[in-house]
C-alpha atoms as a PDB file:
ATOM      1  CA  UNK A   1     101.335 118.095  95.137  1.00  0.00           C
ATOM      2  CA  UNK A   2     101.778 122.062  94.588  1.00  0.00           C
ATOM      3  CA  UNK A   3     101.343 123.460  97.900  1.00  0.00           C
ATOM      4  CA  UNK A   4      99.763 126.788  97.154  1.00  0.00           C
ATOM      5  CA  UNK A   5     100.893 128.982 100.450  1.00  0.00           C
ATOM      6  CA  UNK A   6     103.471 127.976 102.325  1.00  0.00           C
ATOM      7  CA  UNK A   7     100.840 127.953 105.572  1.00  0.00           C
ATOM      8  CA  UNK A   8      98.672 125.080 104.273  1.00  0.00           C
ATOM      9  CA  UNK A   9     101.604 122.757 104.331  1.00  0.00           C
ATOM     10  CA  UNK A  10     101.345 119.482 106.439  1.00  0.00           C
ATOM     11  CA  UNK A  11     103.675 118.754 108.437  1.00  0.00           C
ATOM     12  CA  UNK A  12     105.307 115.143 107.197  1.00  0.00           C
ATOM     13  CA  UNK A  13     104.554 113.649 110.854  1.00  0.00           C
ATOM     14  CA  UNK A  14     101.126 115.050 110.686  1.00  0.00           C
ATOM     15  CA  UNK A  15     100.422 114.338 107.317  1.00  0.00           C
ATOM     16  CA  UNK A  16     101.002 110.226 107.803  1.00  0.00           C
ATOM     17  CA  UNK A  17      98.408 110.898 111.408  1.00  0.00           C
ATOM     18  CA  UNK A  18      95.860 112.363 108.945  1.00  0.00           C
ATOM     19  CA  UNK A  19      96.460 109.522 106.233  1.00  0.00           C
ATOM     20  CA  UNK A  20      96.279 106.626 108.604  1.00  0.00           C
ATOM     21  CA  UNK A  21      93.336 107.816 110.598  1.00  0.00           C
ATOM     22  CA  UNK A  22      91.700 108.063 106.921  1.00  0.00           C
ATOM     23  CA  UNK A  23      92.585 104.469 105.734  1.00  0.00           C
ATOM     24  CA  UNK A  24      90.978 104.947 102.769  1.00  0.00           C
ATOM     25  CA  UNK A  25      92.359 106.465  99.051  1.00  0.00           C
ATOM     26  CA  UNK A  26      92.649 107.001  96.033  1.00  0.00           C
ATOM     27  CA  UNK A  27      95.712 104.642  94.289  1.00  0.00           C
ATOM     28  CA  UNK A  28      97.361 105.635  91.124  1.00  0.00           C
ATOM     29  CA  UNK A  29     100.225 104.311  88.881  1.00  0.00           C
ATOM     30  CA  UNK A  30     100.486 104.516  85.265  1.00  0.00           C
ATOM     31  CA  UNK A  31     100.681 101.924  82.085  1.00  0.00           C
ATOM     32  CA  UNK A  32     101.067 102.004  78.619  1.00  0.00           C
ATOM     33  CA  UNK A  33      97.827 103.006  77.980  1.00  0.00           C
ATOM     34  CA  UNK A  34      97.924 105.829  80.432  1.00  0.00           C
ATOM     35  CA  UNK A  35      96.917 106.064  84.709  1.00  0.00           C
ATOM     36  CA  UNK A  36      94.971 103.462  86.051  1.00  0.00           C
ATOM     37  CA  UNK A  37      93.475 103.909  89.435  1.00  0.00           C
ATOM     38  CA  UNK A  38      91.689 102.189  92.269  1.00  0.00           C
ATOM     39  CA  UNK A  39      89.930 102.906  95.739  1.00  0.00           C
ATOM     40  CA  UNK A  40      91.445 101.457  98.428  1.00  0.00           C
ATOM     41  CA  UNK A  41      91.038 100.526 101.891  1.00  0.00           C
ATOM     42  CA  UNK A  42      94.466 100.752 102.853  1.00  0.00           C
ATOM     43  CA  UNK A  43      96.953  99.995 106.419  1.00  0.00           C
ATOM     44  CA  UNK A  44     100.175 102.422 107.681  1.00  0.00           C
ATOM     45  CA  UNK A  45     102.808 100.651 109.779  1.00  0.00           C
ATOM     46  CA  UNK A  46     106.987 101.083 109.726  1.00  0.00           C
ATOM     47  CA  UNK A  47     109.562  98.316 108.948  1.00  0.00           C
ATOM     48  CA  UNK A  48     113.073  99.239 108.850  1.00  0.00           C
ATOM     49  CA  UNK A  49     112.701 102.729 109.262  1.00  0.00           C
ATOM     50  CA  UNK A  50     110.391 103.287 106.198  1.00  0.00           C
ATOM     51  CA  UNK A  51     106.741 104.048 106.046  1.00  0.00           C
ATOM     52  CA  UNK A  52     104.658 100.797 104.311  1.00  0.00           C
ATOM     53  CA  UNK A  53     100.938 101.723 102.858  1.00  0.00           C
ATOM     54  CA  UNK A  54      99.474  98.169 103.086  1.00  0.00           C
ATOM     55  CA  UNK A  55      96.693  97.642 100.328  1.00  0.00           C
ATOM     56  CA  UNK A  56      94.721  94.790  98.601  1.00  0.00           C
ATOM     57  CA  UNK A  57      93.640  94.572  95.203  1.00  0.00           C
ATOM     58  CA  UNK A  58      91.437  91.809  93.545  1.00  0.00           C
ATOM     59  CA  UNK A  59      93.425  89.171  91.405  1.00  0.00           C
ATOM     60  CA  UNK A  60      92.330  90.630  88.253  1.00  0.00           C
ATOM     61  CA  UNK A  61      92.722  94.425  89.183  1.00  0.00           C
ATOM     62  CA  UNK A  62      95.298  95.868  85.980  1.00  0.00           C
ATOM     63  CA  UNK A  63      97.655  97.405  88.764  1.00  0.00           C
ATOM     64  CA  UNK A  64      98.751  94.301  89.958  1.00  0.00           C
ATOM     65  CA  UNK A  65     100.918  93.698  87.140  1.00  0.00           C
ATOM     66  CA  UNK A  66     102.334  97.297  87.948  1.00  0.00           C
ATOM     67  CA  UNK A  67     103.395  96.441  91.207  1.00  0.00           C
ATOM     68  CA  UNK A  68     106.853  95.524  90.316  1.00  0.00           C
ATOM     69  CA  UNK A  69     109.360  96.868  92.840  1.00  0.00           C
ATOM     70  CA  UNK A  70     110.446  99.134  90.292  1.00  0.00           C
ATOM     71  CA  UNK A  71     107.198 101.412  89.042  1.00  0.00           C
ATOM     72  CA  UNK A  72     105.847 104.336  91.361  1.00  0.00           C
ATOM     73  CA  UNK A  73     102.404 104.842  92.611  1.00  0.00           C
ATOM     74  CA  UNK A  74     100.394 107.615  94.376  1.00  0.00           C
ATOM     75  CA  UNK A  75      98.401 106.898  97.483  1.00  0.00           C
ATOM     76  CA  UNK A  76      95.736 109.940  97.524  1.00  0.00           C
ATOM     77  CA  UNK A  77      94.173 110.364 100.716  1.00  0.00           C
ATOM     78  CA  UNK A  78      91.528 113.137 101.389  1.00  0.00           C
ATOM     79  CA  UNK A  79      89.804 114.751 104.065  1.00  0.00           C
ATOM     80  CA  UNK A  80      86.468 116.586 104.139  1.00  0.00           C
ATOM     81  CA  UNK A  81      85.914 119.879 102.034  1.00  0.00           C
ATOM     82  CA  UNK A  82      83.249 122.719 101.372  1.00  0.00           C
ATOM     83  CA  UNK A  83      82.998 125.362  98.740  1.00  0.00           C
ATOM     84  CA  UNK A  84      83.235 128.348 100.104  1.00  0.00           C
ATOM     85  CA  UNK A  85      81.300 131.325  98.385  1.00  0.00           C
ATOM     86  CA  UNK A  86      82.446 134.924  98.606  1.00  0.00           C
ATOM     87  CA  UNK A  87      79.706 136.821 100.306  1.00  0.00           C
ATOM     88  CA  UNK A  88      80.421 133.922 103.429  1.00  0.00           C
ATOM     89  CA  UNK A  89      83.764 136.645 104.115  1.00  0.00           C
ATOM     90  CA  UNK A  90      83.326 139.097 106.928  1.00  0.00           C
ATOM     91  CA  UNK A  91      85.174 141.724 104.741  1.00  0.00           C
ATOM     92  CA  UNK A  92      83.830 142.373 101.125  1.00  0.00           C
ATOM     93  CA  UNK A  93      85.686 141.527  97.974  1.00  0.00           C
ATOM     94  CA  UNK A  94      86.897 137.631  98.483  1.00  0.00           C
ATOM     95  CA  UNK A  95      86.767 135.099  95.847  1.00  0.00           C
ATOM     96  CA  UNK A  96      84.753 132.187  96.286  1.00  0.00           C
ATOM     97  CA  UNK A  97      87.254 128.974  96.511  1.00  0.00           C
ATOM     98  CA  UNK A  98      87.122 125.535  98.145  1.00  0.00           C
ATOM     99  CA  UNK A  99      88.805 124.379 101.140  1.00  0.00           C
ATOM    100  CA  UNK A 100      89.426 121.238 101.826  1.00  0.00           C
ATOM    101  CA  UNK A 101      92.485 118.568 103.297  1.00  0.00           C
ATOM    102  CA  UNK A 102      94.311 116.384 101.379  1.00  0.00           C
ATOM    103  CA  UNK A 103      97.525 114.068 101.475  1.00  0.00           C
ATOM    104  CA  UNK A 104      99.645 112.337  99.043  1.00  0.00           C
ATOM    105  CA  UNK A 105     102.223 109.341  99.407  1.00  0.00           C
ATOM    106  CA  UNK A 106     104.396 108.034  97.084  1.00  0.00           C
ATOM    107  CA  UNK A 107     106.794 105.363  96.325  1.00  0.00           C
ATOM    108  CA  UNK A 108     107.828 102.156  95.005  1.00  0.00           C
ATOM    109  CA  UNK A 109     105.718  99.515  95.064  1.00  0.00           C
ATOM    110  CA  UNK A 110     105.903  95.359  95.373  1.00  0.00           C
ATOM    111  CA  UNK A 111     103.893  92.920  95.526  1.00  0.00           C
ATOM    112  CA  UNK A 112     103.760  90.455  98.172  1.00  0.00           C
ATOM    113  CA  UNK A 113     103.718  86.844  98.375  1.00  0.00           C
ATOM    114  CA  UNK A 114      99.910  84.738  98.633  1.00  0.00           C
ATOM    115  CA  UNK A 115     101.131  83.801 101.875  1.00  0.00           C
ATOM    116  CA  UNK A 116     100.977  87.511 103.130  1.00  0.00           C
ATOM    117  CA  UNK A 117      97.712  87.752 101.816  1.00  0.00           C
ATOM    118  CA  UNK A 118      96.001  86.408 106.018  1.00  0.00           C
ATOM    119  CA  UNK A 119      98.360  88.927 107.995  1.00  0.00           C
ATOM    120  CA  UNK A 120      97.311  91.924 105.598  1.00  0.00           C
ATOM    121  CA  UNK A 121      93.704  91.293 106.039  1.00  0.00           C
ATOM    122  CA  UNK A 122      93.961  90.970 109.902  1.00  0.00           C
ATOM    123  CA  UNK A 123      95.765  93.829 110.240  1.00  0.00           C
ATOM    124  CA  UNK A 124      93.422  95.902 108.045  1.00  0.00           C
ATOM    125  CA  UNK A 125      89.883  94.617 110.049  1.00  0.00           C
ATOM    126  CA  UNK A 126      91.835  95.142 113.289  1.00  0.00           C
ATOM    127  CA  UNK A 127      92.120  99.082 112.444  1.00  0.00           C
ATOM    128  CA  UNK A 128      89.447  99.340 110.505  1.00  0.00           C
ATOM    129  CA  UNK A 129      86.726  97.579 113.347  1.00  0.00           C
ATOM    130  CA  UNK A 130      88.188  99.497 116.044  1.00  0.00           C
ATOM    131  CA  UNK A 131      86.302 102.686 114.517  1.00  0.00           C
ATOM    132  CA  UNK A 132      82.922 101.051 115.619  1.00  0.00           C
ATOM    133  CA  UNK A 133      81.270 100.957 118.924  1.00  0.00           C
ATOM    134  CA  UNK A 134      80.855  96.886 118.652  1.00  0.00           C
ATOM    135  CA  UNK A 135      83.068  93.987 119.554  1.00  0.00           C
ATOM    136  CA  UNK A 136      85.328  93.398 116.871  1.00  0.00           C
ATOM    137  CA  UNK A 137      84.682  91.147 113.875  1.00  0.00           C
ATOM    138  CA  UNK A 138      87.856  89.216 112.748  1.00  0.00           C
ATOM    139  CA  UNK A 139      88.614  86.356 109.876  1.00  0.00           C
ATOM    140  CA  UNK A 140      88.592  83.697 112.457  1.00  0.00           C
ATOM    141  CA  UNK A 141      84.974  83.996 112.688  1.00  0.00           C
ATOM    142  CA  UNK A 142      84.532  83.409 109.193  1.00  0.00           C
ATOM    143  CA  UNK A 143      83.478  79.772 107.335  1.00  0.00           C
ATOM    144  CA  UNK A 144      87.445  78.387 106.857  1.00  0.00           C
ATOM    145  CA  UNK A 145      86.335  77.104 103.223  1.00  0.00           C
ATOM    146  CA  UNK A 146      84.750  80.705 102.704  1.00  0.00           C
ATOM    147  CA  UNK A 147      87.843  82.560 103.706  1.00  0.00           C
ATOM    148  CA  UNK A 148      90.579  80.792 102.185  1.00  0.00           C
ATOM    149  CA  UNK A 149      88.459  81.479  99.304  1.00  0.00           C
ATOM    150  CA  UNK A 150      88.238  85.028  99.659  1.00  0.00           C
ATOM    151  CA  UNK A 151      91.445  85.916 100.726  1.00  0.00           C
ATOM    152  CA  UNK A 152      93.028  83.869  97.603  1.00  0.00           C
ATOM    153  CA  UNK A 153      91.199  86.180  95.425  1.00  0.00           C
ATOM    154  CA  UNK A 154      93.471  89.007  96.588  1.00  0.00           C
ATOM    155  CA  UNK A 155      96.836  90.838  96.156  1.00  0.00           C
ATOM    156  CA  UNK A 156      98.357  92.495  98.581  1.00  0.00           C
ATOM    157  CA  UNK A 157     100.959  95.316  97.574  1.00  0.00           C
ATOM    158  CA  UNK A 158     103.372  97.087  99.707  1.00  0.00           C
ATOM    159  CA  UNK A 159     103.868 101.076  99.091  1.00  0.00           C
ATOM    160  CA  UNK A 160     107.402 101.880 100.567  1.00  0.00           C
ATOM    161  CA  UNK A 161     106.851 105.232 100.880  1.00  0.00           C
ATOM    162  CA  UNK A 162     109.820 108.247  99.869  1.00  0.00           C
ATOM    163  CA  UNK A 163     107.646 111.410  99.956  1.00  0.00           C
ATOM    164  CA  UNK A 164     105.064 112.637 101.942  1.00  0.00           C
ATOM    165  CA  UNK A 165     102.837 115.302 101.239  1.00  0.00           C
ATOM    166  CA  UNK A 166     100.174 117.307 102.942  1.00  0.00           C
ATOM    167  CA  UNK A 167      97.849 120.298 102.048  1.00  0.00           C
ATOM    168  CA  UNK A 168      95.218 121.413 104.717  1.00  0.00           C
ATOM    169  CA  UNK A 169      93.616 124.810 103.023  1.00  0.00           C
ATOM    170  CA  UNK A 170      91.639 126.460 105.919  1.00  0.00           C
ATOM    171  CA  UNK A 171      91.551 130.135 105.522  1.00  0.00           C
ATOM    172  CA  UNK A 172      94.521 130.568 107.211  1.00  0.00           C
ATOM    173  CA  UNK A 173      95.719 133.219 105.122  1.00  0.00           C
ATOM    174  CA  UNK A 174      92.575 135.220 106.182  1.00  0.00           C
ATOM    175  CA  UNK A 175      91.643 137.891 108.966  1.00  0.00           C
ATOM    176  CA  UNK A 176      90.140 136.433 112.103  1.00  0.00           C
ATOM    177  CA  UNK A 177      87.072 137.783 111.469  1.00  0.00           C
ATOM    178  CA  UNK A 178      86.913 136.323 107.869  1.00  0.00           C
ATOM    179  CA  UNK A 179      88.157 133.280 109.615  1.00  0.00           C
ATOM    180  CA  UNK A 180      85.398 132.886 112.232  1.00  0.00           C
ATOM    181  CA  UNK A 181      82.809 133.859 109.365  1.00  0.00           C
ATOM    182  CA  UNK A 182      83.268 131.324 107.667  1.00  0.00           C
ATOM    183  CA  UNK A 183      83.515 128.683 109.926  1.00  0.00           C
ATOM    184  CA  UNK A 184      80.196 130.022 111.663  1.00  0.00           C
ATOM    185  CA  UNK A 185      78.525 129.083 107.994  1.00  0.00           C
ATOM    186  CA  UNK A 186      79.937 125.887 107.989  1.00  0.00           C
ATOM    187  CA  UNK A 187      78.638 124.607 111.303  1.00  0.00           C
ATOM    188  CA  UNK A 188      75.207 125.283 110.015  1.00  0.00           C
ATOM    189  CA  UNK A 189      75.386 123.543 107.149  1.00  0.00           C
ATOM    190  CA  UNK A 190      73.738 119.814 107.053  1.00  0.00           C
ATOM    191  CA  UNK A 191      76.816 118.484 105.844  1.00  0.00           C
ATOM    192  CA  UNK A 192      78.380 116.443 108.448  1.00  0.00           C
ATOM    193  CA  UNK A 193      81.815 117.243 106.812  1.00  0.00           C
ATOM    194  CA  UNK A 194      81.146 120.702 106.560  1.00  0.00           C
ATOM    195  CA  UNK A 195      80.590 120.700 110.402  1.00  0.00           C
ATOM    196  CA  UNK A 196      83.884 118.900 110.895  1.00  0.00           C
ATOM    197  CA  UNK A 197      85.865 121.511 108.882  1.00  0.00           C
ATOM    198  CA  UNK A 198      84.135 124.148 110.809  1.00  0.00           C
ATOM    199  CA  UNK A 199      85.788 122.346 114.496  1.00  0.00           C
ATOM    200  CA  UNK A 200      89.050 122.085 112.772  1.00  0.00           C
ATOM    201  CA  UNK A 201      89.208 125.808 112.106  1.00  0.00           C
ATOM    202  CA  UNK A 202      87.609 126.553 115.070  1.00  0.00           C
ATOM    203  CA  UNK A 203      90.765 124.702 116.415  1.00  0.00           C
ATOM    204  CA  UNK A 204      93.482 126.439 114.141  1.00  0.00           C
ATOM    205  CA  UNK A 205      91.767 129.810 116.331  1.00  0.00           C
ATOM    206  CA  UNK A 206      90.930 128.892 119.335  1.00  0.00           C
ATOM    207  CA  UNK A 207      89.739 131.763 121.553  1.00  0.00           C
ATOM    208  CA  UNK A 208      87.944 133.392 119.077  1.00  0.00           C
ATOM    209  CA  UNK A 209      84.029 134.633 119.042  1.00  0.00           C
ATOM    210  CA  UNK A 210      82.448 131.415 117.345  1.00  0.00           C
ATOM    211  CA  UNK A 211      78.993 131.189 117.419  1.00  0.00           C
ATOM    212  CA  UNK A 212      78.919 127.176 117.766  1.00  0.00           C
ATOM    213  CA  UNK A 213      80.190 124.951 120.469  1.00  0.00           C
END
């Protein structure tokens, strides 16, 4: 990832927070025939002092094959974002860009044995059904013919990750009054995600004369 400004950078720390709060990306490795990619639901935990990404594909998915302890992929993992149009700037004479957070992780990947393939899939409904305001669904509630089924129909793959990287472009090269401009647009917009970017800037300034709460 080319950071553009040294003040977008993520933190590495921060960067796997934003990634596994996500749990969802973009995977990429390359073949012969060029990149292949896939979107992903995907799990973070540590083993032996190394960061795993956790992911599943189908049987027949082409990056299976790819996963062979010796070929890199890329995990991308993105945030909200909003284009941002020049005449949004308190001061005059801004370009119109897009801002927007994003993270990558990389590494070697393996693939694990059919035996793994139970564990993974608990561990990914146990994050994954703690987002919602419900008791938890899990695989033990599931037909046993059904789910021995399913979860033979997968692959899991283990991403040992080697380098993390984070961009969070938020105006934070800008005035404060640019700032708060433009974050005062984006909590009116009817874009849920726009309204979240607009409390994370908010947050980056606190203190400042915001016209939302």
């Amino acid at each position: 990832m080319h950071v553009l400004r040294p003040q977008f950078h993520i933190e590495e720390q921060r960067a796997l927070e934003f990634a596994g709060r996500r749990g969802f990306g973009v995977i990429v490795a390359e073949d012969v025939q060029g990149p292949r990619a896939s979107h992903v639901p995907f799990v973070l935990n540590q083993r032996d002092g190394s960061t795993i990404v956790q992911i599943h594909f189908t049987a027949r998915n082409p990056l299976v094959e790819l996963a062979d302890g010796t070929r890199r992929f890329l995990l991308i993992v993105t945030g909200d974002d909003a284009y941002i149009s020049n005449d949004w700037y308190a001061s005059r004479d801004n370009v119109s860009t897009w801002l927007y957070e994003a993270v990558h992780l990389s590494g070697v990947a393996y693939l694990r044995a059919h035996g793994e393939n139970r564990g993974h899939g608990d561990a990914l409904l146990v994050v994954a059904e703690a987002r919602l305001r419900k008791a938890p669904w899990d695989l033990a509630q599931m037909e046993p013919g059904k789910r021995e089924t399913m979860l033979a129909a997968i692959r899991v793959i283990d991403l040992v990750v080697d380098q993390v990287e984070g961009q969070a472009k938020l105006n934070q090269h800008k005035s404060d009054a640019d700032h708060v401009a433009v974050a005062d647009r984006l909590a009116q917009s009817e874009e849920t995600g726009h309204r979240r970017l607009a409390r994370t800037m908010r947050a980056l300034r606190p203190g400042l004369g915001y016209d939302f709460s």
